[in-house]
C-alpha atoms as a PDB file:
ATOM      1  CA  UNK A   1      35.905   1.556 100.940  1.00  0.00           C
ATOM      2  CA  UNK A   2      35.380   1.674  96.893  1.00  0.00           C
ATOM      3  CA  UNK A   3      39.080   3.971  96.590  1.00  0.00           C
ATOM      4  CA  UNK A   4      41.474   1.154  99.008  1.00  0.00           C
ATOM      5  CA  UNK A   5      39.409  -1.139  96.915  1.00  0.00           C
ATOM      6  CA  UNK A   6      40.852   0.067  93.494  1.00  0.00           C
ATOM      7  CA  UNK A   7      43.956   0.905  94.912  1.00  0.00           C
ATOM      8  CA  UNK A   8      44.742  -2.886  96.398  1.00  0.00           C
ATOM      9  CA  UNK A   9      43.537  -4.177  92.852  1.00  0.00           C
ATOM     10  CA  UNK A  10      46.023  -1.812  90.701  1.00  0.00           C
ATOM     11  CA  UNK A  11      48.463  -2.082  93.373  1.00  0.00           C
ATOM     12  CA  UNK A  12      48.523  -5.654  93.200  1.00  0.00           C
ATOM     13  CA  UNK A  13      48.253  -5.707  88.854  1.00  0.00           C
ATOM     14  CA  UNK A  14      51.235  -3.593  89.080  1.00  0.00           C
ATOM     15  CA  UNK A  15      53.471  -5.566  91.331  1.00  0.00           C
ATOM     16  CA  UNK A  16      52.394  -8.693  89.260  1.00  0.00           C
ATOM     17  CA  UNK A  17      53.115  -7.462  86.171  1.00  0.00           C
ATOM     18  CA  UNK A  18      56.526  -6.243  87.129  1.00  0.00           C
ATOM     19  CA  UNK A  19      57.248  -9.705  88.569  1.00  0.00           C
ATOM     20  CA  UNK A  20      56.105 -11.341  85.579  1.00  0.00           C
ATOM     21  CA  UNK A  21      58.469  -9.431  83.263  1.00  0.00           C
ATOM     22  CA  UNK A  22      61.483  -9.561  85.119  1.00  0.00           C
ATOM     23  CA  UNK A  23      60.979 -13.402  85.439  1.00  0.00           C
ATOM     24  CA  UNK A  24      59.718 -14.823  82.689  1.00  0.00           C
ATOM     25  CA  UNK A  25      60.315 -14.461  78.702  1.00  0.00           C
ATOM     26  CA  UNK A  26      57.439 -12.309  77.741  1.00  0.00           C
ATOM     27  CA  UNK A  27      56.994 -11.034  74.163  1.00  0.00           C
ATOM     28  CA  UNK A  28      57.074  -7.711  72.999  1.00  0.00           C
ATOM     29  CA  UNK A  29      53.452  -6.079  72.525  1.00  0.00           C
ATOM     30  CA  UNK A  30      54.924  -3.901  70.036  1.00  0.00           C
ATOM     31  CA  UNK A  31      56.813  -6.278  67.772  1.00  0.00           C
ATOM     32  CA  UNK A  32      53.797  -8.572  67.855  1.00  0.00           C
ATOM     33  CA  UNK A  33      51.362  -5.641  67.022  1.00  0.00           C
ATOM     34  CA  UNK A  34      53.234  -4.466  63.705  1.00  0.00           C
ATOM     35  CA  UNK A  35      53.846  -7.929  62.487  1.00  0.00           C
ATOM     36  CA  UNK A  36      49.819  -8.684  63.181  1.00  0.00           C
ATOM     37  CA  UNK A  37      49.802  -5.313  61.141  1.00  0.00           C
ATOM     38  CA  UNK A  38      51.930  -6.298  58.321  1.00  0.00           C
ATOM     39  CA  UNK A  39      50.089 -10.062  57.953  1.00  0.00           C
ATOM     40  CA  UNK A  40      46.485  -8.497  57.787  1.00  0.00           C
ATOM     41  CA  UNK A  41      48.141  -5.930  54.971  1.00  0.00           C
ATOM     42  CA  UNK A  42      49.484  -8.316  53.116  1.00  0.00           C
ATOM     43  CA  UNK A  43      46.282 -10.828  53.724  1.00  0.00           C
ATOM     44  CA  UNK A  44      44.310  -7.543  52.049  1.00  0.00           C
ATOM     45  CA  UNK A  45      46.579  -6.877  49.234  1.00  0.00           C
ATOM     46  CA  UNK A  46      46.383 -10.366  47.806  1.00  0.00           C
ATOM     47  CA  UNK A  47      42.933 -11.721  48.451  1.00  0.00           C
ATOM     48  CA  UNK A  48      41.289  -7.658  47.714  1.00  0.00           C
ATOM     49  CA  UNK A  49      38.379  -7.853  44.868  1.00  0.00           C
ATOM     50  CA  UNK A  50      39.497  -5.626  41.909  1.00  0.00           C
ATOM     51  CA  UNK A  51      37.938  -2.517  41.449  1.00  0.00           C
ATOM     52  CA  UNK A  52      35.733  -2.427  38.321  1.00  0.00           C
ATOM     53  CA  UNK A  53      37.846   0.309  36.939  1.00  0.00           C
ATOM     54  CA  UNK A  54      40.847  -1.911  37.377  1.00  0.00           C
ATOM     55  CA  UNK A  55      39.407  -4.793  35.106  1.00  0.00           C
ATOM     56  CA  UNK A  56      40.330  -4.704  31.645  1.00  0.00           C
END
């Protein structure tokens, strides 16, 4: 019973997720991942403490 069980449920999650992106404006994962990327790098580079060789 466990195997028709997890078959129904990613069955089903597939199906849905197909619908879902054929109907409806959904963003890219990738796009959204590097520009999450490129915000946290530039968050680090600006608010970074100095490195006590770096202070004059």
């Amino acid at each position: 019973m466990g195997i028709i069980k997890s078959c129904f449920s990613f069955t089903f999650g597939t199906v849905f997720g197909v619908y879902v992106a054929q109907n409806y404006n959904v963003p890219s994962i990738k796009k959204l991942t590097n520009s999450a990327l490129l915000l946290g790098k530039l968050y680090e580079e600006n608010y970074r403490k100095p490195k006590k060789d770096d202070v004059n």
